[in-house]
PDB file of N, CA and C in Angstrom:
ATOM      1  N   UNK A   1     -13.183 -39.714 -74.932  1.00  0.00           N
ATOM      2  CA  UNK A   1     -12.033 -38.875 -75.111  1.00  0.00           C
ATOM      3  C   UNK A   1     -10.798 -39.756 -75.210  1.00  0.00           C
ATOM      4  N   UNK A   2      -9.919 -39.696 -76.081  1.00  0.00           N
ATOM      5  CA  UNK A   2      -8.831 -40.402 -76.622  1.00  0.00           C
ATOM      6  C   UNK A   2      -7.801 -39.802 -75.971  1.00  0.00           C
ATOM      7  N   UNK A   3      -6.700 -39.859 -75.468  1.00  0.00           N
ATOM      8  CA  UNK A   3      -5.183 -39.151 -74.864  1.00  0.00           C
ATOM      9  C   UNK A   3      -4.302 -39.646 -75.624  1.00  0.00           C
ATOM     10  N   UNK A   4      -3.862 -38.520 -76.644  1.00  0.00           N
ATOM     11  CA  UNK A   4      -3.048 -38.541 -77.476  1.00  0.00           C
ATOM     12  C   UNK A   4      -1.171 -38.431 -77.257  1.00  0.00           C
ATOM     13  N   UNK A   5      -1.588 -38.639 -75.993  1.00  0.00           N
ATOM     14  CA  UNK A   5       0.266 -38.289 -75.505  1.00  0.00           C
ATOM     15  C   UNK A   5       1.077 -39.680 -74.709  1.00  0.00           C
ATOM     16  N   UNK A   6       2.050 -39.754 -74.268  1.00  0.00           N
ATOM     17  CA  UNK A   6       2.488 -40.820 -74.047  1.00  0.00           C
ATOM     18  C   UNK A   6       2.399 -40.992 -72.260  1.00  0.00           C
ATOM     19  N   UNK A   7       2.284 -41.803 -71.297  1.00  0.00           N
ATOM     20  CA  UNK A   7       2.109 -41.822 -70.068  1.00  0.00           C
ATOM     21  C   UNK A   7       2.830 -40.573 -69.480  1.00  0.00           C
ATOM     22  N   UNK A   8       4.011 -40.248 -69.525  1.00  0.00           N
ATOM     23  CA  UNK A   8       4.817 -39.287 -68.807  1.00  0.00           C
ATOM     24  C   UNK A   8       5.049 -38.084 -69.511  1.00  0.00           C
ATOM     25  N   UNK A   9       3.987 -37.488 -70.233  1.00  0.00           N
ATOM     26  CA  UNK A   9       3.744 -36.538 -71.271  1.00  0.00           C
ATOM     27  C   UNK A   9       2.327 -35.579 -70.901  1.00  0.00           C
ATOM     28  N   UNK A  10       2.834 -34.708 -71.280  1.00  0.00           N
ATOM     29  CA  UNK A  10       1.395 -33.604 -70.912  1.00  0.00           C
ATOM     30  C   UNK A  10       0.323 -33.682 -72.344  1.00  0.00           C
ATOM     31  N   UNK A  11      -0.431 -33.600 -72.343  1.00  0.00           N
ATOM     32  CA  UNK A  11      -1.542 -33.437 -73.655  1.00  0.00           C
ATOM     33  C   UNK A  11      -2.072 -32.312 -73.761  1.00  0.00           C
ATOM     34  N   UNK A  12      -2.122 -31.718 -74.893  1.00  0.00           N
ATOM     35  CA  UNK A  12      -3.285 -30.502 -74.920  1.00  0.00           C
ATOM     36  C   UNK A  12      -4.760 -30.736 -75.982  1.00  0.00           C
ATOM     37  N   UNK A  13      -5.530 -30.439 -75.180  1.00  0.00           N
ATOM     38  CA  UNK A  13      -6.886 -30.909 -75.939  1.00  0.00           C
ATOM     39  C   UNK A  13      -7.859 -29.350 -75.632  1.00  0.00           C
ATOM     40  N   UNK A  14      -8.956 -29.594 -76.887  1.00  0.00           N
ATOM     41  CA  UNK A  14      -9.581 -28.147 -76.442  1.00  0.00           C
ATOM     42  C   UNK A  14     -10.665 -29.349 -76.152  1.00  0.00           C
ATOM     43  N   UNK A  15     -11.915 -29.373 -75.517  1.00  0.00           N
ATOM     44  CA  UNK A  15     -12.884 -29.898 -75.228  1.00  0.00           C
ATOM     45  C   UNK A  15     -14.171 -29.224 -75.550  1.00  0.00           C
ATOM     46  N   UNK A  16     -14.966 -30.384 -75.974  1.00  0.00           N
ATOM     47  CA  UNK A  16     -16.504 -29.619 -75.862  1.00  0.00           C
ATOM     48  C   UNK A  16     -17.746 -30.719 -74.797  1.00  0.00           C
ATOM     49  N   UNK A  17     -17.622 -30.396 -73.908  1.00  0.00           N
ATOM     50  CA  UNK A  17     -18.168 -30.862 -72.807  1.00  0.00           C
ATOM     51  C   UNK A  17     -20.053 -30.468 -72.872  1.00  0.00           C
ATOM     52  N   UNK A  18     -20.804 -31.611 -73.064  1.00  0.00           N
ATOM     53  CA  UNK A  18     -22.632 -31.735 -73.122  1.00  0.00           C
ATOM     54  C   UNK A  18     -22.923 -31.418 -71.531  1.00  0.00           C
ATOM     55  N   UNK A  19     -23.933 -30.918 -71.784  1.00  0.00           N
ATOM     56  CA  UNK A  19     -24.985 -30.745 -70.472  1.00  0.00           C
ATOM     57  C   UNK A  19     -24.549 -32.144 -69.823  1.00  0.00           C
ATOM     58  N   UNK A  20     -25.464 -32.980 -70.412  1.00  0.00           N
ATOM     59  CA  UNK A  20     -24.955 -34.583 -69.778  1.00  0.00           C
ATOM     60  C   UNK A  20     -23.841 -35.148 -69.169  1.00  0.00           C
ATOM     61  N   UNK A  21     -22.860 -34.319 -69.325  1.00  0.00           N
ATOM     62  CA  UNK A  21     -21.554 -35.285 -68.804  1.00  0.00           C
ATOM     63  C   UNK A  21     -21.486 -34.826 -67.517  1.00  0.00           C
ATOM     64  N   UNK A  22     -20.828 -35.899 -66.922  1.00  0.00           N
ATOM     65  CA  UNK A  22     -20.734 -35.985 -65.919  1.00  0.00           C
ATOM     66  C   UNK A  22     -19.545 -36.650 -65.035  1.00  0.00           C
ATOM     67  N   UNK A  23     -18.447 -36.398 -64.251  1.00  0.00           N
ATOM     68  CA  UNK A  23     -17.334 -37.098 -64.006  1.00  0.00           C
ATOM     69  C   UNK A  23     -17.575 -37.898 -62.946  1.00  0.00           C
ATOM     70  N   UNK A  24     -17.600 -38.900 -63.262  1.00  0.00           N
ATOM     71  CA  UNK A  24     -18.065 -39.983 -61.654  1.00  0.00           C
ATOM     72  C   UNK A  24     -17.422 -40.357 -60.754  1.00  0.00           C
ATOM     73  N   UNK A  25     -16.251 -40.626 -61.341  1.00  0.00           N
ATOM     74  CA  UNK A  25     -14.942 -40.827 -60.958  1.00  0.00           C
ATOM     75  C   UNK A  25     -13.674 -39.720 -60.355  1.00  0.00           C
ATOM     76  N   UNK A  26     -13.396 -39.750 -58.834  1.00  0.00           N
ATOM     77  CA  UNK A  26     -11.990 -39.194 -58.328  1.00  0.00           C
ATOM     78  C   UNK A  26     -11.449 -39.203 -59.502  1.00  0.00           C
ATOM     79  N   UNK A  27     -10.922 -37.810 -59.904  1.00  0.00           N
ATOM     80  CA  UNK A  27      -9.190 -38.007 -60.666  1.00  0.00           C
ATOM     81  C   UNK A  27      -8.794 -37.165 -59.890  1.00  0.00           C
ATOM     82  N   UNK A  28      -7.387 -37.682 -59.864  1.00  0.00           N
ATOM     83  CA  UNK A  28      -5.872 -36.843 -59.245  1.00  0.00           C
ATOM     84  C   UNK A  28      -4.772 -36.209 -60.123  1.00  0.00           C
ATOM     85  N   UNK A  29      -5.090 -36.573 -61.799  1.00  0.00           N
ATOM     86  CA  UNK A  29      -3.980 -35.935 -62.212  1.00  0.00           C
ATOM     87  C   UNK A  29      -4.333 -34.358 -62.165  1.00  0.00           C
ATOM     88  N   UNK A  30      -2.884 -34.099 -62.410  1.00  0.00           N
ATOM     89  CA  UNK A  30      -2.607 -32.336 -62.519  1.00  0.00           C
ATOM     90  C   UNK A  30      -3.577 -31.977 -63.944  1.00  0.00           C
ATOM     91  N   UNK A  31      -4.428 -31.018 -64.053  1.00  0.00           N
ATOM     92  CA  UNK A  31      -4.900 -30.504 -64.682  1.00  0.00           C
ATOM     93  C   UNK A  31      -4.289 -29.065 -64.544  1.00  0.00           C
ATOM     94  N   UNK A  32      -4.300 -28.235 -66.039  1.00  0.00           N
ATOM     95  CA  UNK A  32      -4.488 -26.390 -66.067  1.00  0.00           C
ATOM     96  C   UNK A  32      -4.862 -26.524 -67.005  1.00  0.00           C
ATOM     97  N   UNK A  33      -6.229 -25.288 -67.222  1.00  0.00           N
ATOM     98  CA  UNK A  33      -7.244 -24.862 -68.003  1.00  0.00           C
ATOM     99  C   UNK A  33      -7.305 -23.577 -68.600  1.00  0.00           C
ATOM    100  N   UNK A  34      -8.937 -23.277 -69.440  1.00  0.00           N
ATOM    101  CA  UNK A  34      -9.065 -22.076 -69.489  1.00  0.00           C
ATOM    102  C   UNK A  34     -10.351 -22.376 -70.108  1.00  0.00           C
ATOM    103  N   UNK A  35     -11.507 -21.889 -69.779  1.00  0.00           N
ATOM    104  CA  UNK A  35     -12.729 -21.691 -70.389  1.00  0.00           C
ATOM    105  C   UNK A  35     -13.653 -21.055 -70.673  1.00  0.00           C
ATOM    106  N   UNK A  36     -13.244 -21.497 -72.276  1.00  0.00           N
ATOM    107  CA  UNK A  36     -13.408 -20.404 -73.317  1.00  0.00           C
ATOM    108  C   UNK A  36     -15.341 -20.238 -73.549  1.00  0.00           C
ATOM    109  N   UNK A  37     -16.045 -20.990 -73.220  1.00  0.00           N
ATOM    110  CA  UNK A  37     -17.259 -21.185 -72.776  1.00  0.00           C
ATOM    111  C   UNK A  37     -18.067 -21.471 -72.166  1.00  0.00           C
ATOM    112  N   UNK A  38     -19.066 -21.089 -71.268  1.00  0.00           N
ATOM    113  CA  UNK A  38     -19.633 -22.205 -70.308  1.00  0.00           C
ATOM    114  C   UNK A  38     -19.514 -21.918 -69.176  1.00  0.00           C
ATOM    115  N   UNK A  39     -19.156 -22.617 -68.144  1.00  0.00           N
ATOM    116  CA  UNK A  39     -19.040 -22.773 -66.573  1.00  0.00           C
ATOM    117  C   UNK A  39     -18.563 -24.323 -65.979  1.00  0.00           C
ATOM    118  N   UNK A  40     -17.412 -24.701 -65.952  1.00  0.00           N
ATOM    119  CA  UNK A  40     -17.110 -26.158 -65.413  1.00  0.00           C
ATOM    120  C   UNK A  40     -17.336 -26.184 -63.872  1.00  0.00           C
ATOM    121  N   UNK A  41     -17.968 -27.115 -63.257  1.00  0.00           N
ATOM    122  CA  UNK A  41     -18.049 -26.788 -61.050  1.00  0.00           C
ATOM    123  C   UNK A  41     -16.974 -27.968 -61.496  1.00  0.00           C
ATOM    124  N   UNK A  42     -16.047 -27.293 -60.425  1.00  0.00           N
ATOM    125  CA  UNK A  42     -15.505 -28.901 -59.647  1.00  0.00           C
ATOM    126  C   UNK A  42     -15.504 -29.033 -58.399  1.00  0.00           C
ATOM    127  N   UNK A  43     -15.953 -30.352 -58.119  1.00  0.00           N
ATOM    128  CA  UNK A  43     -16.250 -30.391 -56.764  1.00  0.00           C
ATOM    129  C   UNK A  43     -14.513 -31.500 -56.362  1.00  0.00           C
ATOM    130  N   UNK A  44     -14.051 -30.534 -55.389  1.00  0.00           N
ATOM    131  CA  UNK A  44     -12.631 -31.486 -54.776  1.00  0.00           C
ATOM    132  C   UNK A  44     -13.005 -31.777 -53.292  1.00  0.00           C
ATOM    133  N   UNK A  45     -12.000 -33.502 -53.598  1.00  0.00           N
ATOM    134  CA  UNK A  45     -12.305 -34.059 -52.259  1.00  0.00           C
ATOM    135  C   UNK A  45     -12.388 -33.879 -50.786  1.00  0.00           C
ATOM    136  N   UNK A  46     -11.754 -32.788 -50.718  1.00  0.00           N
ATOM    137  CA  UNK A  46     -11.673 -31.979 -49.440  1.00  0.00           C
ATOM    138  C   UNK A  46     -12.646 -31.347 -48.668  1.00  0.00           C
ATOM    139  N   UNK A  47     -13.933 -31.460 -50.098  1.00  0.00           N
ATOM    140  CA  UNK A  47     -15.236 -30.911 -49.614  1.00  0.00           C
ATOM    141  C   UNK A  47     -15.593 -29.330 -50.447  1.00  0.00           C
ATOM    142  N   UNK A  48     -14.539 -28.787 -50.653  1.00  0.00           N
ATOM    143  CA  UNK A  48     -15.310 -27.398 -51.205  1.00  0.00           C
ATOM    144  C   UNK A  48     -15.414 -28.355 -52.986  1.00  0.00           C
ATOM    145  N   UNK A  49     -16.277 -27.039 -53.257  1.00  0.00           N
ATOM    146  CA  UNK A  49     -17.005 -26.915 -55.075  1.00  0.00           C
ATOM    147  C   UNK A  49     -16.367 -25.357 -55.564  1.00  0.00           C
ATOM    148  N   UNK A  50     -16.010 -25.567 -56.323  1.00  0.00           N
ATOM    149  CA  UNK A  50     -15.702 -24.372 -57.536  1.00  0.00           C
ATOM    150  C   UNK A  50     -16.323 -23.786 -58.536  1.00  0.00           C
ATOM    151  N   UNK A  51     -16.404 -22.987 -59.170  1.00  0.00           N
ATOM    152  CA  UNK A  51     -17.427 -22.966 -60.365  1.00  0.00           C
ATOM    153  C   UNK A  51     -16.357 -21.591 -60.851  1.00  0.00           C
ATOM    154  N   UNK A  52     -15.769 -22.505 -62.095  1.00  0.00           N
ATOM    155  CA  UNK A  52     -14.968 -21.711 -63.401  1.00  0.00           C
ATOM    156  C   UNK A  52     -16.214 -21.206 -64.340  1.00  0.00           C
ATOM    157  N   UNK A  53     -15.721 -20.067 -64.575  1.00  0.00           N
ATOM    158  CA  UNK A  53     -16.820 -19.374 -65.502  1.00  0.00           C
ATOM    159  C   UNK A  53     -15.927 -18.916 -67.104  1.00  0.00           C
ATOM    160  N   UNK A  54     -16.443 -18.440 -67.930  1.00  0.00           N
ATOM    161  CA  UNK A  54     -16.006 -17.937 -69.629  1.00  0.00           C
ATOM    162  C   UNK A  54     -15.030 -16.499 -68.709  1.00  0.00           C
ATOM    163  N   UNK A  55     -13.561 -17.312 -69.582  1.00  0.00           N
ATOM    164  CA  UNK A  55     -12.688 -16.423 -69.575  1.00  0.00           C
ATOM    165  C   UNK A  55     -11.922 -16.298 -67.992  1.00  0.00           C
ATOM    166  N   UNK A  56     -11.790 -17.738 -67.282  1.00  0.00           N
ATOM    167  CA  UNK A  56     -11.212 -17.757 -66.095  1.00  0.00           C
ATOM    168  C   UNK A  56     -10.511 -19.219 -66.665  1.00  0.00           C
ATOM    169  N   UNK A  57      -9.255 -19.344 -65.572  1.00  0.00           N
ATOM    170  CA  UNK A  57      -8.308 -20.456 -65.974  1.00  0.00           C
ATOM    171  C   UNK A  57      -8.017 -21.191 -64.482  1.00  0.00           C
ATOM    172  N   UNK A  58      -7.759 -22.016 -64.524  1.00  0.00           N
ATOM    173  CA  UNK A  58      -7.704 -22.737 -63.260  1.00  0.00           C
ATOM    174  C   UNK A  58      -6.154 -23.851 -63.332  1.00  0.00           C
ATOM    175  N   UNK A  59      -5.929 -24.307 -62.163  1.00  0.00           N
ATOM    176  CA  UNK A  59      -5.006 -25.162 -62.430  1.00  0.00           C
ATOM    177  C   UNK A  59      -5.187 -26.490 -60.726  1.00  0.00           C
ATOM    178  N   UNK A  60      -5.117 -27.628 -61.390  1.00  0.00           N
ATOM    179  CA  UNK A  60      -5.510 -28.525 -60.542  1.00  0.00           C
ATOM    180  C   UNK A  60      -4.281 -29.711 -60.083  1.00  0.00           C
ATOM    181  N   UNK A  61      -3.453 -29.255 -58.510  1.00  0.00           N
ATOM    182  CA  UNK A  61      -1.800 -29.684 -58.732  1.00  0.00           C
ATOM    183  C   UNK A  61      -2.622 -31.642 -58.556  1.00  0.00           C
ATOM    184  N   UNK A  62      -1.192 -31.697 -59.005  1.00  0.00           N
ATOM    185  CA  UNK A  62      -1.375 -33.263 -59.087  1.00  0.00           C
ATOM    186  C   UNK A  62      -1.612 -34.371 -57.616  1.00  0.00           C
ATOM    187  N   UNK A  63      -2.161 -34.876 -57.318  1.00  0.00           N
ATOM    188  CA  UNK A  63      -2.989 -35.301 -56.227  1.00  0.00           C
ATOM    189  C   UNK A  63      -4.180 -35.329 -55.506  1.00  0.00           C
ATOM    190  N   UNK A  64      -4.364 -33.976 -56.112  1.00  0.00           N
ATOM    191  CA  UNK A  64      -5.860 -33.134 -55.398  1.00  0.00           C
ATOM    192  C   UNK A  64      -6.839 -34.000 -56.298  1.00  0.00           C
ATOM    193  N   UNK A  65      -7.642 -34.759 -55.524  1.00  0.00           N
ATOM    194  CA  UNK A  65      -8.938 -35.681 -55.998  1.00  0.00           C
ATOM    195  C   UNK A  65     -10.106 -34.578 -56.695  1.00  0.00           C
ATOM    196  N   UNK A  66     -10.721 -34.706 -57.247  1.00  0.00           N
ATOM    197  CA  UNK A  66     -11.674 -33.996 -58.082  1.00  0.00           C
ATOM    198  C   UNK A  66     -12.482 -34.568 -59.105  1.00  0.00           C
ATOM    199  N   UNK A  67     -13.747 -33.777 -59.215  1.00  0.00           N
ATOM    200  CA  UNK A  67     -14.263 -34.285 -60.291  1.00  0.00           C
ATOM    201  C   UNK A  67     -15.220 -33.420 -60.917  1.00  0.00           C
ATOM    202  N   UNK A  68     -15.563 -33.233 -62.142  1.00  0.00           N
ATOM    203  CA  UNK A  68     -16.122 -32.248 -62.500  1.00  0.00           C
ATOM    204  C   UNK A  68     -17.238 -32.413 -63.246  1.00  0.00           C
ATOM    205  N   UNK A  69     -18.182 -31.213 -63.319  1.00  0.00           N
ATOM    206  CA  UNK A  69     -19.359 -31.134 -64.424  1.00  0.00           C
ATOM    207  C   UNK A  69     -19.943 -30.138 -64.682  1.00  0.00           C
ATOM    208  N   UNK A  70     -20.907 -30.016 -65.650  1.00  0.00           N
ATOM    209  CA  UNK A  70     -21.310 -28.458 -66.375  1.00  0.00           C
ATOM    210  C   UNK A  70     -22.574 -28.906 -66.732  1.00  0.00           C
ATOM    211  N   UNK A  71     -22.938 -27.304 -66.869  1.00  0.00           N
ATOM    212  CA  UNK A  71     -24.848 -27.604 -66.746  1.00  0.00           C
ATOM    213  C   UNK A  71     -25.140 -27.048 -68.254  1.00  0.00           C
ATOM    214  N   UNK A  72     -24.030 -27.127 -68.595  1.00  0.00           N
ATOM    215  CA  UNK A  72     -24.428 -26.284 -70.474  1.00  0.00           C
ATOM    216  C   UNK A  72     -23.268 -26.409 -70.985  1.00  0.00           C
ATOM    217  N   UNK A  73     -23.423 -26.215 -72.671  1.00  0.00           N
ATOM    218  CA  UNK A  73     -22.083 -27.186 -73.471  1.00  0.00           C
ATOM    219  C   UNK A  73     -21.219 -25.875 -72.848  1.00  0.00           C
ATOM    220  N   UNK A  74     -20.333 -26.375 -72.717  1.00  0.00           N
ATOM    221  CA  UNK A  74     -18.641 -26.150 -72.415  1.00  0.00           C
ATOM    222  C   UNK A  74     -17.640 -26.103 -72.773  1.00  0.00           C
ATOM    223  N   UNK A  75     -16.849 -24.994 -73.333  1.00  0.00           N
ATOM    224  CA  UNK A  75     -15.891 -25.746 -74.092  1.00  0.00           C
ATOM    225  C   UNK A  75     -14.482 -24.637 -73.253  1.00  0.00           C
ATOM    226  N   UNK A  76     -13.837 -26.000 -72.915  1.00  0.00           N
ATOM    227  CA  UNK A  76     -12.670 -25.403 -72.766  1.00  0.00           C
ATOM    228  C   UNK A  76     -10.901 -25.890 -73.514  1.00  0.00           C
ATOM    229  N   UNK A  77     -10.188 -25.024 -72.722  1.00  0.00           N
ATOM    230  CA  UNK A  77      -8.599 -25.621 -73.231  1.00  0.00           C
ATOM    231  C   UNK A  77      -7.975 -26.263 -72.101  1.00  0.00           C
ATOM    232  N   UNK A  78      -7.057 -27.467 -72.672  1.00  0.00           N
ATOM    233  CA  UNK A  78      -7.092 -28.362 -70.904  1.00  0.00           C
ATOM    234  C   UNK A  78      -5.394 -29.048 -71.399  1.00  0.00           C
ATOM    235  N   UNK A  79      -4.643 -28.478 -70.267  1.00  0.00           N
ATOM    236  CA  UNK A  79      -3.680 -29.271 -70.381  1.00  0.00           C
ATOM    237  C   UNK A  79      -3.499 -30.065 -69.422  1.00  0.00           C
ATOM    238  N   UNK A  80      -2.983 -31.708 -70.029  1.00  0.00           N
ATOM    239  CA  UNK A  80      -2.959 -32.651 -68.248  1.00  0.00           C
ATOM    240  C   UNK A  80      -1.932 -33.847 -68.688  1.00  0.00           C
TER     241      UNK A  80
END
């Protein structure tokens, strides 16, 4: 995935996220969503898991450690 915006700039990307992927890595930036297919879990560092489903939107404030994955293609809208 390429980030088409400049460091201190928000990006908007629609995504199509594989069974396979997988986020390995803590991120902390601010994420807000919406997904338009699929089911994204995110599991945040605090210990709880989430699970966004088709046609729910989420928003992830900036700091909160997280990381995410999906068990079937996915496609959502992601601003960060």
């Amino acid at each position: 995935m390429k980030r088409l915006a400049e460091p201190n700039h928000e990006a908007v990307r629609l995504l199509e996220l594989d069974p396979r992927w997988d986020e390995r890595e803590w991120c902390a930036r601010k994420h807000a969503g919406y997904v338009l297919s699929g089911a994204l879990r995110l599991e945040l560092a605090r210990g709880s898991t989430q699970v966004i489903k088709k046609g729910q939107g989420f928003y992830i404030p900036k700091g909160c450690a997280h990381k995410a994955r999906c068990q079937k293609v996915t496609r959502l809208f992601l601003v960060d």
